[in-house]
PDB file of N, CA and C in Angstrom:
ATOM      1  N   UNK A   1      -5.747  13.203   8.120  1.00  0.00           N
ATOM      2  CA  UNK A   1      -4.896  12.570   9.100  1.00  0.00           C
ATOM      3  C   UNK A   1      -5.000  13.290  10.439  1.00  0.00           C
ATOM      4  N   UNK A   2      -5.108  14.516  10.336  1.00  0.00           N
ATOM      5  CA  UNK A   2      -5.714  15.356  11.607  1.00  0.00           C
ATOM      6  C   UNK A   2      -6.571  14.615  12.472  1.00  0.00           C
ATOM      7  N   UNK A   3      -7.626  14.298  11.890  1.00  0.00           N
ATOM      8  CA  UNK A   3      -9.162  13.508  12.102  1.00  0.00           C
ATOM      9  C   UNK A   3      -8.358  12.580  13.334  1.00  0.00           C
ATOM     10  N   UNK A   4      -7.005  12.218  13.443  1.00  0.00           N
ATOM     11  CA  UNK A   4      -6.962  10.763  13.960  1.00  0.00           C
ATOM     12  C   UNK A   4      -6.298  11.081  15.024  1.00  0.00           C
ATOM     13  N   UNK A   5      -5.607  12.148  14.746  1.00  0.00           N
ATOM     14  CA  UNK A   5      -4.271  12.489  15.337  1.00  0.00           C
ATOM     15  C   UNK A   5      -3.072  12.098  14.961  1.00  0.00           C
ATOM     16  N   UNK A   6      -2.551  11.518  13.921  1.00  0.00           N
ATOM     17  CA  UNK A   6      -1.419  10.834  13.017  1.00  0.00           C
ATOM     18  C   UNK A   6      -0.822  11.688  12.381  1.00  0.00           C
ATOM     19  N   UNK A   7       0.158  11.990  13.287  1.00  0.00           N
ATOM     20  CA  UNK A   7       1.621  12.669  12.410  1.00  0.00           C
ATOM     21  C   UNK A   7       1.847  12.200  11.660  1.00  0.00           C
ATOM     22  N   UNK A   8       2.164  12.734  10.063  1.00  0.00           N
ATOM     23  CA  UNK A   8       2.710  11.666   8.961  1.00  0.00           C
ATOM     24  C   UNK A   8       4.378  12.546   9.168  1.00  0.00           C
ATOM     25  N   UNK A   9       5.049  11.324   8.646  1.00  0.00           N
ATOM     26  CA  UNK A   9       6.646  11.507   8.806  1.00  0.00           C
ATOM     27  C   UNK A   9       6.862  12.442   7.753  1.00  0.00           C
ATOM     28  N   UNK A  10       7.768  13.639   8.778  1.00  0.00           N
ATOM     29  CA  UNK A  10       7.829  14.570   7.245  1.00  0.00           C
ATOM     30  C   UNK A  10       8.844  14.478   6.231  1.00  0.00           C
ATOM     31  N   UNK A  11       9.626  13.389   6.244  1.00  0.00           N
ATOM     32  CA  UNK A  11      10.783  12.246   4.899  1.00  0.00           C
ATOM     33  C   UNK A  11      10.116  12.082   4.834  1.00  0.00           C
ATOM     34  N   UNK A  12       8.771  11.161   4.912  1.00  0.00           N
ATOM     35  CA  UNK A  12       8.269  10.371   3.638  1.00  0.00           C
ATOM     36  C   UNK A  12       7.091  11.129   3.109  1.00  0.00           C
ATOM     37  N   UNK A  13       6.626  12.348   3.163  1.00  0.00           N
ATOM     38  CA  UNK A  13       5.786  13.334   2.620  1.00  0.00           C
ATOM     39  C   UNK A  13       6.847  14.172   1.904  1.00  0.00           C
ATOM     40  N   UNK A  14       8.313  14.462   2.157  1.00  0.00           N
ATOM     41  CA  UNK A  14       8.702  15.079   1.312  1.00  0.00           C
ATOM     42  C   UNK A  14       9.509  14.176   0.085  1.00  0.00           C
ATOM     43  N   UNK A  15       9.643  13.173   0.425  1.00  0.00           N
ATOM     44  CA  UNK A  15       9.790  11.978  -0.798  1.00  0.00           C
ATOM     45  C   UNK A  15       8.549  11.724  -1.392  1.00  0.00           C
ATOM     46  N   UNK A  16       7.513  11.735  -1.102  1.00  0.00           N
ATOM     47  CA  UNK A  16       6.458  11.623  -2.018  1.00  0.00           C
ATOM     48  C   UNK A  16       5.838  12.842  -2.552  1.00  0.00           C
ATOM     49  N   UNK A  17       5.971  13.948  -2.412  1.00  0.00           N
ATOM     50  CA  UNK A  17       5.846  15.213  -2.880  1.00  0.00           C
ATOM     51  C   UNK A  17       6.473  15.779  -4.186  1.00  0.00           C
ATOM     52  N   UNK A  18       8.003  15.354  -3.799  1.00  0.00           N
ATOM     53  CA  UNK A  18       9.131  15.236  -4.929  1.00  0.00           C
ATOM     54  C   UNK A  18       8.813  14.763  -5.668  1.00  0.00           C
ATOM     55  N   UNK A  19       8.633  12.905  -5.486  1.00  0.00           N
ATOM     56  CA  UNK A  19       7.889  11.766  -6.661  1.00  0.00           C
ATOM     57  C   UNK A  19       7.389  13.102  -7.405  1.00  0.00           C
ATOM     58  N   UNK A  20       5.989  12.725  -6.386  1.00  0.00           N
ATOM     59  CA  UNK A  20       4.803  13.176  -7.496  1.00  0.00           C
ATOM     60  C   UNK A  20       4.482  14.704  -8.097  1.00  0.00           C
ATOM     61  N   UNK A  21       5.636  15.604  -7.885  1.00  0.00           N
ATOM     62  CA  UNK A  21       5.889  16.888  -8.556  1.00  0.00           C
ATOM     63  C   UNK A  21       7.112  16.460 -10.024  1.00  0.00           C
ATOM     64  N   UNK A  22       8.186  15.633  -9.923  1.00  0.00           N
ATOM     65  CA  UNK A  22       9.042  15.327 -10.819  1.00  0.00           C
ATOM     66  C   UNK A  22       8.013  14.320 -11.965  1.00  0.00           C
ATOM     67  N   UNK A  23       7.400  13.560 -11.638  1.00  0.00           N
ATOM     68  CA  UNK A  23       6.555  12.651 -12.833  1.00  0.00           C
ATOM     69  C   UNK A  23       5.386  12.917 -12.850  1.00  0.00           C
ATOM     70  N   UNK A  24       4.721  13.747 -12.454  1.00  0.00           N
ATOM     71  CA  UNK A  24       3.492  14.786 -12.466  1.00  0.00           C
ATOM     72  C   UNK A  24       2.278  13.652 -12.407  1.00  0.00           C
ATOM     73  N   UNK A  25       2.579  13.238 -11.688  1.00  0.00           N
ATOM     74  CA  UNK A  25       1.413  12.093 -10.906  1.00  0.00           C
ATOM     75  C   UNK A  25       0.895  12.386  -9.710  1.00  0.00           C
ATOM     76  N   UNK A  26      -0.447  11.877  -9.441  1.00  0.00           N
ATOM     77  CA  UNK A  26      -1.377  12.291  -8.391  1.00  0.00           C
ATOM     78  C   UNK A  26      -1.517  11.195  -7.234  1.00  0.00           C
ATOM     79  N   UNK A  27      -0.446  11.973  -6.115  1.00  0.00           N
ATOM     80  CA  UNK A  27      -0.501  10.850  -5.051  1.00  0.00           C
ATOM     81  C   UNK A  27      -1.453  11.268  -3.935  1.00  0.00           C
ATOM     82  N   UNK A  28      -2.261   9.945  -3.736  1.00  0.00           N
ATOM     83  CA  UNK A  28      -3.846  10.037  -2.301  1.00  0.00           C
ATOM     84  C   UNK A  28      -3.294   9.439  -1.483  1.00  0.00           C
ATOM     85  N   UNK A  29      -3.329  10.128  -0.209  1.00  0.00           N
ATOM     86  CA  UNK A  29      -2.697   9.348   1.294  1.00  0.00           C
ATOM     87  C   UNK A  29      -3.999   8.959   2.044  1.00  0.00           C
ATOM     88  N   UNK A  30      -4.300   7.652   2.694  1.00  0.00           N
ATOM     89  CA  UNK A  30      -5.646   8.015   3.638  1.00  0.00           C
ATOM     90  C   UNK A  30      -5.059   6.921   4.443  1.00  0.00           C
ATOM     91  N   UNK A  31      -5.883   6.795   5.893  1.00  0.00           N
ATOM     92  CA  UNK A  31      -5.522   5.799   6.765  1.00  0.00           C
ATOM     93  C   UNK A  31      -7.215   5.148   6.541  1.00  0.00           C
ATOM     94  N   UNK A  32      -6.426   3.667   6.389  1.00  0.00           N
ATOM     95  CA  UNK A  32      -7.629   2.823   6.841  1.00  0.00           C
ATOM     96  C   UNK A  32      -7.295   1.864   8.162  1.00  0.00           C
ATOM     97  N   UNK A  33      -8.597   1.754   8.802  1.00  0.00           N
ATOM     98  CA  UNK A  33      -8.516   0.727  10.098  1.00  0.00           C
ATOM     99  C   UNK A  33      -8.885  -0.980   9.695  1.00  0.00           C
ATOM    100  N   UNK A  34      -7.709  -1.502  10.130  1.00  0.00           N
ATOM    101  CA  UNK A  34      -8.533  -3.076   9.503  1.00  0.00           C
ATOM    102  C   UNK A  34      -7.463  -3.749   8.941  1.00  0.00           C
ATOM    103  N   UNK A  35      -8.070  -5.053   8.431  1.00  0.00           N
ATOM    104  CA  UNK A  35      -6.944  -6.106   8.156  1.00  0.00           C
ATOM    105  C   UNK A  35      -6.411  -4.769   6.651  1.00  0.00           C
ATOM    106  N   UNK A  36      -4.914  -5.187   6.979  1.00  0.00           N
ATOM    107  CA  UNK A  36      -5.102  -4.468   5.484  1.00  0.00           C
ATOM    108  C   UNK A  36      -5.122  -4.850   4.066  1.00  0.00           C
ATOM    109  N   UNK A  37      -5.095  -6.248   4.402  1.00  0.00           N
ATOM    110  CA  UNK A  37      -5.060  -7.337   3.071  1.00  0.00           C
ATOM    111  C   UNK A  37      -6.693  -6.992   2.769  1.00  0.00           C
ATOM    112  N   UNK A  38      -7.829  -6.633   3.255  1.00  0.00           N
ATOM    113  CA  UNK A  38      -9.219  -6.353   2.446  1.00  0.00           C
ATOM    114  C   UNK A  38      -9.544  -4.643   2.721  1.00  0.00           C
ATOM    115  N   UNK A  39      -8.594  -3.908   3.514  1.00  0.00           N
ATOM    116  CA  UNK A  39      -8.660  -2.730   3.317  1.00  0.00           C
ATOM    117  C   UNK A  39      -8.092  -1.905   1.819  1.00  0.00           C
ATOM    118  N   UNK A  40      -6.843  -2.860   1.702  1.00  0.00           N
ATOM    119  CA  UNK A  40      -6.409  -1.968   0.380  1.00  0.00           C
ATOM    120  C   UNK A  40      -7.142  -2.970  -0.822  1.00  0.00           C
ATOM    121  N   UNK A  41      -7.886  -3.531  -0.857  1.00  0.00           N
ATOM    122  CA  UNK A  41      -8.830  -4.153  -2.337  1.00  0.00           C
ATOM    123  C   UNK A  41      -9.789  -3.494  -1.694  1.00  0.00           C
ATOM    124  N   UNK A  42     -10.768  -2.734  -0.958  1.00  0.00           N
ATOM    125  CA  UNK A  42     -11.478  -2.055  -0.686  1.00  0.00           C
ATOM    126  C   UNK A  42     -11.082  -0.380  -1.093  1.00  0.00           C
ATOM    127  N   UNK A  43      -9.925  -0.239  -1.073  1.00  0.00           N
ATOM    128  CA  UNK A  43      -9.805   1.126  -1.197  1.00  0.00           C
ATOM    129  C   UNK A  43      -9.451   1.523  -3.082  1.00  0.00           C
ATOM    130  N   UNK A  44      -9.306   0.162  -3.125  1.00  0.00           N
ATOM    131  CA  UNK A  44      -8.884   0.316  -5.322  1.00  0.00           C
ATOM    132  C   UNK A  44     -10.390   0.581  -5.612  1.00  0.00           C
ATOM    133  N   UNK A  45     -11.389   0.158  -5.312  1.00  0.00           N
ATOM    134  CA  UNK A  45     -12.216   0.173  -5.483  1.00  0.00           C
ATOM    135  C   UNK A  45     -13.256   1.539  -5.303  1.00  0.00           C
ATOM    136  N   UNK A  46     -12.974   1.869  -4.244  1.00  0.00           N
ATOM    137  CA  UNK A  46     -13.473   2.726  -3.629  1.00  0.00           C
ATOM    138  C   UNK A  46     -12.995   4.034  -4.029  1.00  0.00           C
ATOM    139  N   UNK A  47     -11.631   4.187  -4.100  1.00  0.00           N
ATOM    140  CA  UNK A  47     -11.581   6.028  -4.922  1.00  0.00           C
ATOM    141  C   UNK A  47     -11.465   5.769  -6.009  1.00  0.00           C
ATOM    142  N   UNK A  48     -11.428   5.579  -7.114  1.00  0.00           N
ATOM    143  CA  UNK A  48     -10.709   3.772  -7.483  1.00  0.00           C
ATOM    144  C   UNK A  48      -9.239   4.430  -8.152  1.00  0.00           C
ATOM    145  N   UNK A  49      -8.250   3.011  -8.073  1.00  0.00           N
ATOM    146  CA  UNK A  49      -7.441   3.056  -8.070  1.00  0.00           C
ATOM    147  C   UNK A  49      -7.079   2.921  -9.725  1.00  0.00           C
ATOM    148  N   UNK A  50      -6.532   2.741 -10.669  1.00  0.00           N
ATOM    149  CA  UNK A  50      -5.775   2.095 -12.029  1.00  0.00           C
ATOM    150  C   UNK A  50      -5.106   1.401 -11.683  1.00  0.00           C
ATOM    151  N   UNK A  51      -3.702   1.227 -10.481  1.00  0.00           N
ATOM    152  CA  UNK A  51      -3.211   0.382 -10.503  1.00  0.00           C
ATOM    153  C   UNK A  51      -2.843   0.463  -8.680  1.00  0.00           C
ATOM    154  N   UNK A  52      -1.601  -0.467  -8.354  1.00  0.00           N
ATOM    155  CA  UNK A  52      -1.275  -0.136  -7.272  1.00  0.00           C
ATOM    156  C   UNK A  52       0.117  -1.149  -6.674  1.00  0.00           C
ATOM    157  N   UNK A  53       0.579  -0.451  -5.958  1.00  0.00           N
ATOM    158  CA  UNK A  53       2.056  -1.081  -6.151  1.00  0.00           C
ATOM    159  C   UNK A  53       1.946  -1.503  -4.615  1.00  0.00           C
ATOM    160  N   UNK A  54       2.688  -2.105  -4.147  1.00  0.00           N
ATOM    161  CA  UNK A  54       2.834  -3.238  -2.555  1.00  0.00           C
ATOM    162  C   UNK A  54       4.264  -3.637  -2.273  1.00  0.00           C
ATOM    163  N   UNK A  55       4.575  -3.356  -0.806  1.00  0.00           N
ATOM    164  CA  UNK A  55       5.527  -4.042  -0.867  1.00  0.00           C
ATOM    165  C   UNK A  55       5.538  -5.044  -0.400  1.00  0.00           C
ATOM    166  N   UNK A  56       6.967  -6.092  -0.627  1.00  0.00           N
ATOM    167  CA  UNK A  56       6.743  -7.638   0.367  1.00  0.00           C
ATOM    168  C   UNK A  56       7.391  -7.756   1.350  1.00  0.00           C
ATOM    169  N   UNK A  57       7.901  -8.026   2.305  1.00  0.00           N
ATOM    170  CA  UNK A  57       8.725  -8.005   3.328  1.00  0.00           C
ATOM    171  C   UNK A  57       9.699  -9.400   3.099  1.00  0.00           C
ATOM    172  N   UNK A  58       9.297 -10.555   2.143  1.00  0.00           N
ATOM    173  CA  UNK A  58       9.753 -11.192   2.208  1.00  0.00           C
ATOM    174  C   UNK A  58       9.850 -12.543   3.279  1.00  0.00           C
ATOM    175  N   UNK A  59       8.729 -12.573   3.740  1.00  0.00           N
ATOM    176  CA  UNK A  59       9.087 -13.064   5.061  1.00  0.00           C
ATOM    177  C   UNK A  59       9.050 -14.723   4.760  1.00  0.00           C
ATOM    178  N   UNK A  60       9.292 -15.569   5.781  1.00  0.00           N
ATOM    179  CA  UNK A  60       9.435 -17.199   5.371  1.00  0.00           C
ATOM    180  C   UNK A  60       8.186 -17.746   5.017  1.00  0.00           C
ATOM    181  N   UNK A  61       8.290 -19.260   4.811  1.00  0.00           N
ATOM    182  CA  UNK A  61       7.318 -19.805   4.128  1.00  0.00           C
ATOM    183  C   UNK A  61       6.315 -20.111   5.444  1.00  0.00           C
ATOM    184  N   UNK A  62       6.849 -20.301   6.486  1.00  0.00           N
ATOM    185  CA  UNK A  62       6.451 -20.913   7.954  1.00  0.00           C
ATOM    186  C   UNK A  62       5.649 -19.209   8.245  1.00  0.00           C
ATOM    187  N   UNK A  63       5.917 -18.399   8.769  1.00  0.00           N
ATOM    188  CA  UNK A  63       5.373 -16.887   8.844  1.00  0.00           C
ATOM    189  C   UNK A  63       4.077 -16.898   7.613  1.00  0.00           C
ATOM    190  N   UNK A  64       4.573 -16.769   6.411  1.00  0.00           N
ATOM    191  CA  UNK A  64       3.585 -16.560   5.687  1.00  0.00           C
ATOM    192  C   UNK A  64       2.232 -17.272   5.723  1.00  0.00           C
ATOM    193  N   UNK A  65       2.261 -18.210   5.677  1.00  0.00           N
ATOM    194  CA  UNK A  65       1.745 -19.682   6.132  1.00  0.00           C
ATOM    195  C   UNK A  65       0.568 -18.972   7.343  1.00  0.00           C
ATOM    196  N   UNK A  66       0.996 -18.770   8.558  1.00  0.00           N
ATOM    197  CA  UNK A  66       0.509 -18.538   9.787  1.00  0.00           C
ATOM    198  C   UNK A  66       0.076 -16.885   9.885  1.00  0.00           C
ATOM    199  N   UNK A  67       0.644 -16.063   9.330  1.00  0.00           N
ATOM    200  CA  UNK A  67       0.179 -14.535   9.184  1.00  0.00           C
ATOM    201  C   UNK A  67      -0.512 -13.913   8.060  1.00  0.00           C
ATOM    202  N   UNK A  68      -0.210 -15.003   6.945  1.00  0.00           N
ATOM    203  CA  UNK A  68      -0.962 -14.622   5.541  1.00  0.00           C
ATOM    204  C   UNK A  68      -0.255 -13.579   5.167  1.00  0.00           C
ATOM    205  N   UNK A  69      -0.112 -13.435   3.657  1.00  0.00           N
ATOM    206  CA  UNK A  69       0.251 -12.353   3.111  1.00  0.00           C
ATOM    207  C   UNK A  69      -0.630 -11.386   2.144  1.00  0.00           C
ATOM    208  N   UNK A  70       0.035 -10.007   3.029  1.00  0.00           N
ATOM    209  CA  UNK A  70      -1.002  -9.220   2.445  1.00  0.00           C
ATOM    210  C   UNK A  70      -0.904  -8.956   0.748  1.00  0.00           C
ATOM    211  N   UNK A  71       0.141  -9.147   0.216  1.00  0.00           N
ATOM    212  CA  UNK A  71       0.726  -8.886  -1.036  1.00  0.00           C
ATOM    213  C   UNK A  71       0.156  -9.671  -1.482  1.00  0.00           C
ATOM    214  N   UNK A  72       0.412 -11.136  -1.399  1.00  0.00           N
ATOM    215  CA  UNK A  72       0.016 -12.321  -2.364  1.00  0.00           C
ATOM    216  C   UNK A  72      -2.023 -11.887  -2.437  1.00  0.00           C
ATOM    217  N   UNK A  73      -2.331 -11.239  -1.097  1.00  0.00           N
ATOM    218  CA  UNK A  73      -3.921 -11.237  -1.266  1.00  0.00           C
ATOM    219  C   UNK A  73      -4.334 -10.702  -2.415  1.00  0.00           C
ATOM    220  N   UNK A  74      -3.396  -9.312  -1.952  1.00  0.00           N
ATOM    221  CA  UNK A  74      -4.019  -8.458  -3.137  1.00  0.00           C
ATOM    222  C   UNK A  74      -4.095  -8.443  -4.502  1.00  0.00           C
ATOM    223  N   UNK A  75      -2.545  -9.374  -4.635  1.00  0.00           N
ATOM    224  CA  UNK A  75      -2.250  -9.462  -6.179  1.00  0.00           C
ATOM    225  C   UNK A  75      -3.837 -10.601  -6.508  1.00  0.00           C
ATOM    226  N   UNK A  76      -4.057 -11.542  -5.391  1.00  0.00           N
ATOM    227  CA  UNK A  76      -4.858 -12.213  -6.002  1.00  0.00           C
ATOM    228  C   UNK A  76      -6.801 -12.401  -6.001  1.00  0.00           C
ATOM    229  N   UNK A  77      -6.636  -9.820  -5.579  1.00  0.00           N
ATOM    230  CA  UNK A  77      -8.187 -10.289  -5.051  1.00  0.00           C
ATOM    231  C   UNK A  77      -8.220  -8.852  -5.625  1.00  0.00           C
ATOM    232  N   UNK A  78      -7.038  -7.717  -6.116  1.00  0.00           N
ATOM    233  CA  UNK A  78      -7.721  -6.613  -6.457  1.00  0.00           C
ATOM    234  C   UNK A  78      -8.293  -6.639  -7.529  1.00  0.00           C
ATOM    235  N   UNK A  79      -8.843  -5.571  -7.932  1.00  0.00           N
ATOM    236  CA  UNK A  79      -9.851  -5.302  -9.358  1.00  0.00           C
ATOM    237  C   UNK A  79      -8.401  -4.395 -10.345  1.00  0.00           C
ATOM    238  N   UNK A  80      -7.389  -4.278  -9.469  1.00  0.00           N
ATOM    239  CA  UNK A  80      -6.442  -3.543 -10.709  1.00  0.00           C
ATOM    240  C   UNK A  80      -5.387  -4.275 -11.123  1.00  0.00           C
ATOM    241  N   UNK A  81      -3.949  -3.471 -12.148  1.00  0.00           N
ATOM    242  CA  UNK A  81      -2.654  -4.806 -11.800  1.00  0.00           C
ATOM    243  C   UNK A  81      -2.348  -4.227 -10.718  1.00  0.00           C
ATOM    244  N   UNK A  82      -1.690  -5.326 -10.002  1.00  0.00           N
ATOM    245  CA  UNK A  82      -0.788  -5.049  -8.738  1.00  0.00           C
ATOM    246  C   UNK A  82       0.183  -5.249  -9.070  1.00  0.00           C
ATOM    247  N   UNK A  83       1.232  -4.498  -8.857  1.00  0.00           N
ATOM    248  CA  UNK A  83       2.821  -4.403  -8.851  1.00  0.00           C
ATOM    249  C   UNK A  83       3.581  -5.186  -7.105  1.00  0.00           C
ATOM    250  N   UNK A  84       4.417  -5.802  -7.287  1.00  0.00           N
ATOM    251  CA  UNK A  84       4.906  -5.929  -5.706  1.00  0.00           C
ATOM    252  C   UNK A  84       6.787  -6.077  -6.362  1.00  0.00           C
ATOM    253  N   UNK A  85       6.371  -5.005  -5.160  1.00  0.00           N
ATOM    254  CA  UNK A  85       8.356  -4.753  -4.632  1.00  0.00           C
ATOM    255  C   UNK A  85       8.669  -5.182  -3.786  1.00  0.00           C
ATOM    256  N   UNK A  86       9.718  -6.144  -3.836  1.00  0.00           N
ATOM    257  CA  UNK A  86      10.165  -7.405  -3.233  1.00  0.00           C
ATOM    258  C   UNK A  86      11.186  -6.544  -1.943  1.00  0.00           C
ATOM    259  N   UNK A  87      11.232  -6.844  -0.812  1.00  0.00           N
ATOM    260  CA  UNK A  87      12.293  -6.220   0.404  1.00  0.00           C
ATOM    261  C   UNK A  87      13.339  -6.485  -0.448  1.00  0.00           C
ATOM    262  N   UNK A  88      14.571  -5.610   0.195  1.00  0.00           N
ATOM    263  CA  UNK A  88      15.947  -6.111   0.317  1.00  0.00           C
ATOM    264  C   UNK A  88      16.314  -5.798   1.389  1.00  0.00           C
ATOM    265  N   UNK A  89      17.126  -6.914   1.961  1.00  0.00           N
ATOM    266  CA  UNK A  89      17.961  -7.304   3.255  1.00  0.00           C
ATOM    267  C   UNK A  89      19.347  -6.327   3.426  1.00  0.00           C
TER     268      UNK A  89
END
């Protein structure tokens, strides 16, 4: 993340640190450039992933429609299961 110059937020490195020290799981951070609906089915692939979780924002049918969703892509283009966690308002 240096490489870019991208401060990562230090809440959400120490929430994911915690995670993945309490359930002794191995969390990979990387930045990709690009749509990210074929960046993250590029990246399961690529370190490869087992699975991978997404969130949705929820957004309307009119939005979705016109911006595409990256969730629905992935669930319906990765090589792993995809999990998606739905927003709450």
């Amino acid at each position: 993340m240096k490489r870019y110059g991208v401060k990562p937020d230090p809440e959400t490195l120490d929430i994911v640190t915690t995670a993945a020290r309490q359930t002794q799981i191995e969390v990979l951070m990387k930045i990709y450039w690009g749509d990210p609906r074929e960046k993250l089915c590029e990246a399961i692939d690529t370190i490869p992933l087992s699975c991978i979780i997404v969130g949705n924002r929820g957004l309307g049918t009119l939005k979705r429609a016109i911006m595409g969703s990256v969730s629905n892509y992935v669930v319906n283009n990765a090589s792993c299961p995809v999990t998606v966690v739905k927003h709450h308002v």
